[in-house]
C-alpha atoms as a PDB file:
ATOM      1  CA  UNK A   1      64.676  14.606 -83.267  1.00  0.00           C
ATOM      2  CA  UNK A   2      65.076  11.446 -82.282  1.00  0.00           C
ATOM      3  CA  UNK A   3      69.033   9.369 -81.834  1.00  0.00           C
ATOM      4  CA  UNK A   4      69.763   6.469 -85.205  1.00  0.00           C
ATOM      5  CA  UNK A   5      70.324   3.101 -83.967  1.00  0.00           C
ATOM      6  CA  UNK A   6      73.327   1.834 -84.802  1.00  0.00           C
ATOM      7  CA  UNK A   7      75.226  -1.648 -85.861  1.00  0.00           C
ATOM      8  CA  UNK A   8      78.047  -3.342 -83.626  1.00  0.00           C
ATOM      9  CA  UNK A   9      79.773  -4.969 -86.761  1.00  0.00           C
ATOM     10  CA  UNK A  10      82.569  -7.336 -85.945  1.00  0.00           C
ATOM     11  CA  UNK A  11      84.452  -9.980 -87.796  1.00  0.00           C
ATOM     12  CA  UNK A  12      86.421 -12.511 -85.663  1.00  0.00           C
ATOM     13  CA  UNK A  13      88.729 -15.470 -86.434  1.00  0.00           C
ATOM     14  CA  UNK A  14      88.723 -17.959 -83.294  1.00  0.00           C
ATOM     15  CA  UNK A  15      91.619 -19.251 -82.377  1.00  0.00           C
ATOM     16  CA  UNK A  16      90.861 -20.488 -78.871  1.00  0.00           C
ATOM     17  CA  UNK A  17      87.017 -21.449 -78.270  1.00  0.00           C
ATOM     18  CA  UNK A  18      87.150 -22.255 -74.828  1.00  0.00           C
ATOM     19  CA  UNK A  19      88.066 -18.831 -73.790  1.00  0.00           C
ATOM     20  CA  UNK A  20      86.523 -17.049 -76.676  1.00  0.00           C
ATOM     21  CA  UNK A  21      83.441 -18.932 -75.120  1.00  0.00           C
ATOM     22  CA  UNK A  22      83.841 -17.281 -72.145  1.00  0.00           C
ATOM     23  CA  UNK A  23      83.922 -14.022 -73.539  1.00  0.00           C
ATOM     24  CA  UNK A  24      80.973 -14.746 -75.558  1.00  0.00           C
ATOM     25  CA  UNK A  25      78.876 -15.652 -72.893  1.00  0.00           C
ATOM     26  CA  UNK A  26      79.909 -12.274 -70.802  1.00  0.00           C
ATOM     27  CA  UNK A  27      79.564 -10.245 -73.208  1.00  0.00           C
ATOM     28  CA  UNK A  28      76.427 -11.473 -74.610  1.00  0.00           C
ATOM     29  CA  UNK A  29      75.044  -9.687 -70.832  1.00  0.00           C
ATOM     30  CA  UNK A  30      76.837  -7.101 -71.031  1.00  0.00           C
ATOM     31  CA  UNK A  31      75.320  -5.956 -74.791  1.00  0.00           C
ATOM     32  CA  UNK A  32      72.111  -6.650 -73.880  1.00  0.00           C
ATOM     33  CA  UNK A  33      72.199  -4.634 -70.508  1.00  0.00           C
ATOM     34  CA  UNK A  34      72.685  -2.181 -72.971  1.00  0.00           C
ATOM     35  CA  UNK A  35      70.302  -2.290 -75.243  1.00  0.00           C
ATOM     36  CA  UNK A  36      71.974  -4.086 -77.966  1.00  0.00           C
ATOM     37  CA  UNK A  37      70.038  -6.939 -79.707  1.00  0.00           C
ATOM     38  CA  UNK A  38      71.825  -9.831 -82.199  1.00  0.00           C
ATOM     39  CA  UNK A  39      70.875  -9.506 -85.483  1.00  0.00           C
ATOM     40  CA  UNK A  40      73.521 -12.119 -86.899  1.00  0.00           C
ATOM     41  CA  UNK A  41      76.007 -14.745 -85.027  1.00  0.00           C
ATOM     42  CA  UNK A  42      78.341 -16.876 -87.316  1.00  0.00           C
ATOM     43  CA  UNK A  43      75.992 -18.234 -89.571  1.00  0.00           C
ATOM     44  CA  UNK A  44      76.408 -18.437 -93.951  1.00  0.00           C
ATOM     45  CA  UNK A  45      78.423 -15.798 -95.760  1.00  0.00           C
ATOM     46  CA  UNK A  46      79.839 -15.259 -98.591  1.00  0.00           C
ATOM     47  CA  UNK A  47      83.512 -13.143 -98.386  1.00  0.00           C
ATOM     48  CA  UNK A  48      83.599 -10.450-101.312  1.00  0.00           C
ATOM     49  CA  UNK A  49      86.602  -8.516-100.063  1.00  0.00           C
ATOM     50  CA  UNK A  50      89.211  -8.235 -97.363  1.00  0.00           C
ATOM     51  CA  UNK A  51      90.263 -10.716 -95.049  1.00  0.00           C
ATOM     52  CA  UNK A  52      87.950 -13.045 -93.908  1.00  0.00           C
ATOM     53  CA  UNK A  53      87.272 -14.291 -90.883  1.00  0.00           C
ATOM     54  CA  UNK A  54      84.913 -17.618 -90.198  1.00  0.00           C
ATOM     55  CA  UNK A  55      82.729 -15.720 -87.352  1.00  0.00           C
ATOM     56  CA  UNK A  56      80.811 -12.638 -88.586  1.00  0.00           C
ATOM     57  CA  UNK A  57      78.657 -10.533 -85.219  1.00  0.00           C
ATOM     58  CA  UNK A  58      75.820  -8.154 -86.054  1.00  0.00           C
ATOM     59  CA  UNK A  59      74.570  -6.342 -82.901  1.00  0.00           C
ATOM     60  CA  UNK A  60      71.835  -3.418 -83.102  1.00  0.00           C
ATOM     61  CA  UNK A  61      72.030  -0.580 -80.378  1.00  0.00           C
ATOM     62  CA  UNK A  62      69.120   1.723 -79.252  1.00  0.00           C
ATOM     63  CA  UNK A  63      71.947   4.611 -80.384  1.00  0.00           C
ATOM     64  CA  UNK A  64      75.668   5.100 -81.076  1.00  0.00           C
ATOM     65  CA  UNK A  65      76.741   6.661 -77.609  1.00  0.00           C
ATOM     66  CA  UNK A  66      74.754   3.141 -76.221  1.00  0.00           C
ATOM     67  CA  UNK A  67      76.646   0.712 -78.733  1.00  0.00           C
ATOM     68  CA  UNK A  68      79.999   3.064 -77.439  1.00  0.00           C
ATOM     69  CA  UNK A  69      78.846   2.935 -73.835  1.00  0.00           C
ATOM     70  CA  UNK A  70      78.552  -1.118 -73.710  1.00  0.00           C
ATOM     71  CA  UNK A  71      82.022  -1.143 -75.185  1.00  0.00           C
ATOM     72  CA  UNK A  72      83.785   0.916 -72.337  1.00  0.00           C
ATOM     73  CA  UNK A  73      81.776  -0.767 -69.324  1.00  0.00           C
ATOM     74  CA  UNK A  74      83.204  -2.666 -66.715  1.00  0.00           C
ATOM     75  CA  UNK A  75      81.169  -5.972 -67.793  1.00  0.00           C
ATOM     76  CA  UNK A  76      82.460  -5.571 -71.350  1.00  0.00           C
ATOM     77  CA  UNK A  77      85.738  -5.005 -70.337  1.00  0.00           C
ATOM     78  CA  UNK A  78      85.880  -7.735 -68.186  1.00  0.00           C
ATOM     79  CA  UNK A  79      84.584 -10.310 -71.100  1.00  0.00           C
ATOM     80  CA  UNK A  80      87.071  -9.247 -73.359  1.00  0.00           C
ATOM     81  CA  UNK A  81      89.743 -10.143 -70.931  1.00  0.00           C
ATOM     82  CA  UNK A  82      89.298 -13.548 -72.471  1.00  0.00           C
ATOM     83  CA  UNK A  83      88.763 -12.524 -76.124  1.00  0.00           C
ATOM     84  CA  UNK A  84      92.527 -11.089 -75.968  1.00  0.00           C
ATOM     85  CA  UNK A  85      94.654 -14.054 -77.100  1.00  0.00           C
ATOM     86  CA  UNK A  86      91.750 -15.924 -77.888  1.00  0.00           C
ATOM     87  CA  UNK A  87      90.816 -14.580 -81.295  1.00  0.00           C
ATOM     88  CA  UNK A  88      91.786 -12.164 -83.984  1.00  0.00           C
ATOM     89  CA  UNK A  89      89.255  -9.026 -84.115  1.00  0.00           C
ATOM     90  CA  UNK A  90      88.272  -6.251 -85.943  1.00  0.00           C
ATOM     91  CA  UNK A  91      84.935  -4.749 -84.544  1.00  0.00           C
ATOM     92  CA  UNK A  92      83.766  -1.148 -85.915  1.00  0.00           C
ATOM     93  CA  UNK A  93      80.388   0.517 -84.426  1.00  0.00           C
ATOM     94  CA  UNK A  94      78.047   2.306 -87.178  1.00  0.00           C
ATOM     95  CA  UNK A  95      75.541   4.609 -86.906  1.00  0.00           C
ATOM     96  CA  UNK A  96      72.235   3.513 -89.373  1.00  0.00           C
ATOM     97  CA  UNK A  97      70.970   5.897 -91.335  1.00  0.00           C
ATOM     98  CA  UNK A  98      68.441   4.431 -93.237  1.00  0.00           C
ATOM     99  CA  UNK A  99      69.980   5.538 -96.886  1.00  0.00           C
ATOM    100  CA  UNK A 100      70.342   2.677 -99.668  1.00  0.00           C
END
């Protein structure tokens, strides 16, 4: 049996850019030391439901405990030290399971 990939899904509302950058760039290393590839950053949408926030991150993981691993590392840690007061978050890790 092999592990599901899963999704790093998190909606974000910027509301300072030049430390929000900071975190982005830091945290852009620290997903992809684990595994994680971008699927979506920003880009068109179209809000259905719930609150909506202008900046919309999809992030793909090798497996859940890897998507939950990048989250608790030092290097992702230390990026969101600038995310914190820098933007409104809600980020929630899925695990795919191929069902429609």
């Amino acid at each position: 049996m092999t592990d599901k990939t899963a999704l790093w899904i998190a909606h974000v509302t910027v509301t300072d850019p030049e430390r929000y950058g900071r975190y982005a760039a830091l945290a852009t290393e620290a997903i992809a030391a684990h595994g994680g590839v971008f699927l979506v950053r920003s880009g068109s949408y179209v809000q259905l439901e719930g609150n909506e926030r202008a900046r919309n991150v999809v992030a793909r993981f090798p497996t859940l405990a890897a998507a939950e691993a990048c989250y608790r590392s030092p290097a992702y840690q230390a990026a969101l030290d600038h995310a914190h007061g820098a933007a409104e978050r809600d980020l929630v890790i899925v695990e795919e399971n191929g069902a429609g």
